[in-house]
C-alpha atoms as a PDB file:
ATOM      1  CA  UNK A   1     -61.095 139.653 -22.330  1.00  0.00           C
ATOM      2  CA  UNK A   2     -59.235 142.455 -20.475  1.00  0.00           C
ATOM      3  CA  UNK A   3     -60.256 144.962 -23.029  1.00  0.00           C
ATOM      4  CA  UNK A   4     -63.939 143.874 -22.792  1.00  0.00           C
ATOM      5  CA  UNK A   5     -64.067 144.357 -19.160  1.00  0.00           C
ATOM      6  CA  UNK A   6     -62.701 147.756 -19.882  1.00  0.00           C
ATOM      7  CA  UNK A   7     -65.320 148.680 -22.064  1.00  0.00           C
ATOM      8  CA  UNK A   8     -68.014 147.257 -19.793  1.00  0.00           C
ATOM      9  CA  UNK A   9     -66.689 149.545 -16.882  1.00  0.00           C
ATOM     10  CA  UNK A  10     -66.385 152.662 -19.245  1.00  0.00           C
ATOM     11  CA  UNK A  11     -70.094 151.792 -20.407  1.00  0.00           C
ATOM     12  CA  UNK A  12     -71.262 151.202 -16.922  1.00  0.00           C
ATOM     13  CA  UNK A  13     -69.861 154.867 -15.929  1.00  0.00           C
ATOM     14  CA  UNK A  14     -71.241 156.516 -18.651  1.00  0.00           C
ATOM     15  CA  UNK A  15     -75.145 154.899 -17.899  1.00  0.00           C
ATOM     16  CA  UNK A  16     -74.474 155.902 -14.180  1.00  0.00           C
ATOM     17  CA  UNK A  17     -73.333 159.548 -15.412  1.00  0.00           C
ATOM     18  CA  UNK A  18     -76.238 159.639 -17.187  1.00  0.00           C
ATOM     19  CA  UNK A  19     -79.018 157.969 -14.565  1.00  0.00           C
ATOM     20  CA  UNK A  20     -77.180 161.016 -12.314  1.00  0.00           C
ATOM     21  CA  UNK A  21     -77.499 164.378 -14.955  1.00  0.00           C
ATOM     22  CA  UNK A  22     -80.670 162.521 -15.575  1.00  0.00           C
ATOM     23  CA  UNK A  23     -82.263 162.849 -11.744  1.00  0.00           C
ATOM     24  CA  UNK A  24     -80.348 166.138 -11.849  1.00  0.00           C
ATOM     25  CA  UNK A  25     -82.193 167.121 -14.146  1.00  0.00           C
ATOM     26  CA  UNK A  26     -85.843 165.708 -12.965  1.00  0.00           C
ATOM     27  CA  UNK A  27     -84.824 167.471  -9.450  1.00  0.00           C
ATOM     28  CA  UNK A  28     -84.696 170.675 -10.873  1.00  0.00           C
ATOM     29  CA  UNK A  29     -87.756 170.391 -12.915  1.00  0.00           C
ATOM     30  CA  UNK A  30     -89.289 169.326  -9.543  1.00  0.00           C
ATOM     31  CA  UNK A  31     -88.414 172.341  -7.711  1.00  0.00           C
ATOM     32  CA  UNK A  32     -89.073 174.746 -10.722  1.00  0.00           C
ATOM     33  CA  UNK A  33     -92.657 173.395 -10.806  1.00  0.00           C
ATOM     34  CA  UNK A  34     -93.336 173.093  -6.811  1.00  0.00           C
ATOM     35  CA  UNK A  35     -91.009 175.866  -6.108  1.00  0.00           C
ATOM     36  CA  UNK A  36     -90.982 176.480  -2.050  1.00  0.00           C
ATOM     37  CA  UNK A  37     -93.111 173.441  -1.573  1.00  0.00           C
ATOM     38  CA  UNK A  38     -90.433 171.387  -2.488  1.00  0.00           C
ATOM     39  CA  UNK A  39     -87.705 172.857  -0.091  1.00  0.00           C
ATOM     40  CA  UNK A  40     -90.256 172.833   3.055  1.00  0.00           C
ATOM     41  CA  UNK A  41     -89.657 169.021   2.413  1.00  0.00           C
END
Protein backbone atom coordinates (compact mmCIF):
# COMPACT_ATOMS: atom_id res chain seq x y z
CA UNK A 1 0.00 0.00 0.00
CA UNK A 2 2.83 2.37 1.04
CA UNK A 3 4.77 1.58 -2.03
CA UNK A 4 1.71 2.23 -4.27
CA UNK A 5 1.16 5.59 -2.90
CA UNK A 6 4.77 6.15 -3.69
CA UNK A 7 4.45 5.37 -7.12
CA UNK A 8 1.24 7.36 -7.51
CA UNK A 9 3.11 10.54 -6.16
CA UNK A 10 6.26 9.85 -8.40
CA UNK A 11 3.68 9.41 -11.40
CA UNK A 12 1.72 12.42 -10.43
CA UNK A 13 5.16 14.57 -10.51
CA UNK A 14 6.26 13.33 -13.56
CA UNK A 15 2.53 14.24 -15.50
CA UNK A 16 2.84 17.71 -13.71
CA UNK A 17 6.62 18.00 -15.02
CA UNK A 18 5.40 17.27 -18.11
CA UNK A 19 1.87 19.47 -18.29
CA UNK A 20 4.78 22.30 -17.19
CA UNK A 21 7.82 21.63 -20.14
CA UNK A 22 4.66 21.08 -22.04
CA UNK A 23 3.09 24.91 -21.64
CA UNK A 24 6.78 25.81 -21.68
CA UNK A 25 7.00 24.76 -24.59
CA UNK A 26 3.48 26.07 -26.22
CA UNK A 27 4.63 29.61 -24.59
CA UNK A 28 7.52 29.80 -26.57
CA UNK A 29 5.98 28.70 -29.74
CA UNK A 30 3.47 31.50 -28.89
CA UNK A 31 5.89 34.20 -28.71
CA UNK A 32 8.07 32.88 -31.67
CA UNK A 33 4.94 33.11 -33.86
CA UNK A 34 3.38 36.57 -32.40
CA UNK A 35 6.73 37.82 -31.52
CA UNK A 36 6.28 41.57 -29.89
CA UNK A 37 2.56 41.15 -29.96
CA UNK A 38 2.75 38.76 -27.42
CA UNK A 39 4.94 40.77 -24.87
CA UNK A 40 2.69 44.11 -25.36
CA UNK A 41 0.23 41.69 -23.51
Amino acid sequence: MHFRGLSLQFHLSKISQMRGILLHLVLVSQISLKGPELILF
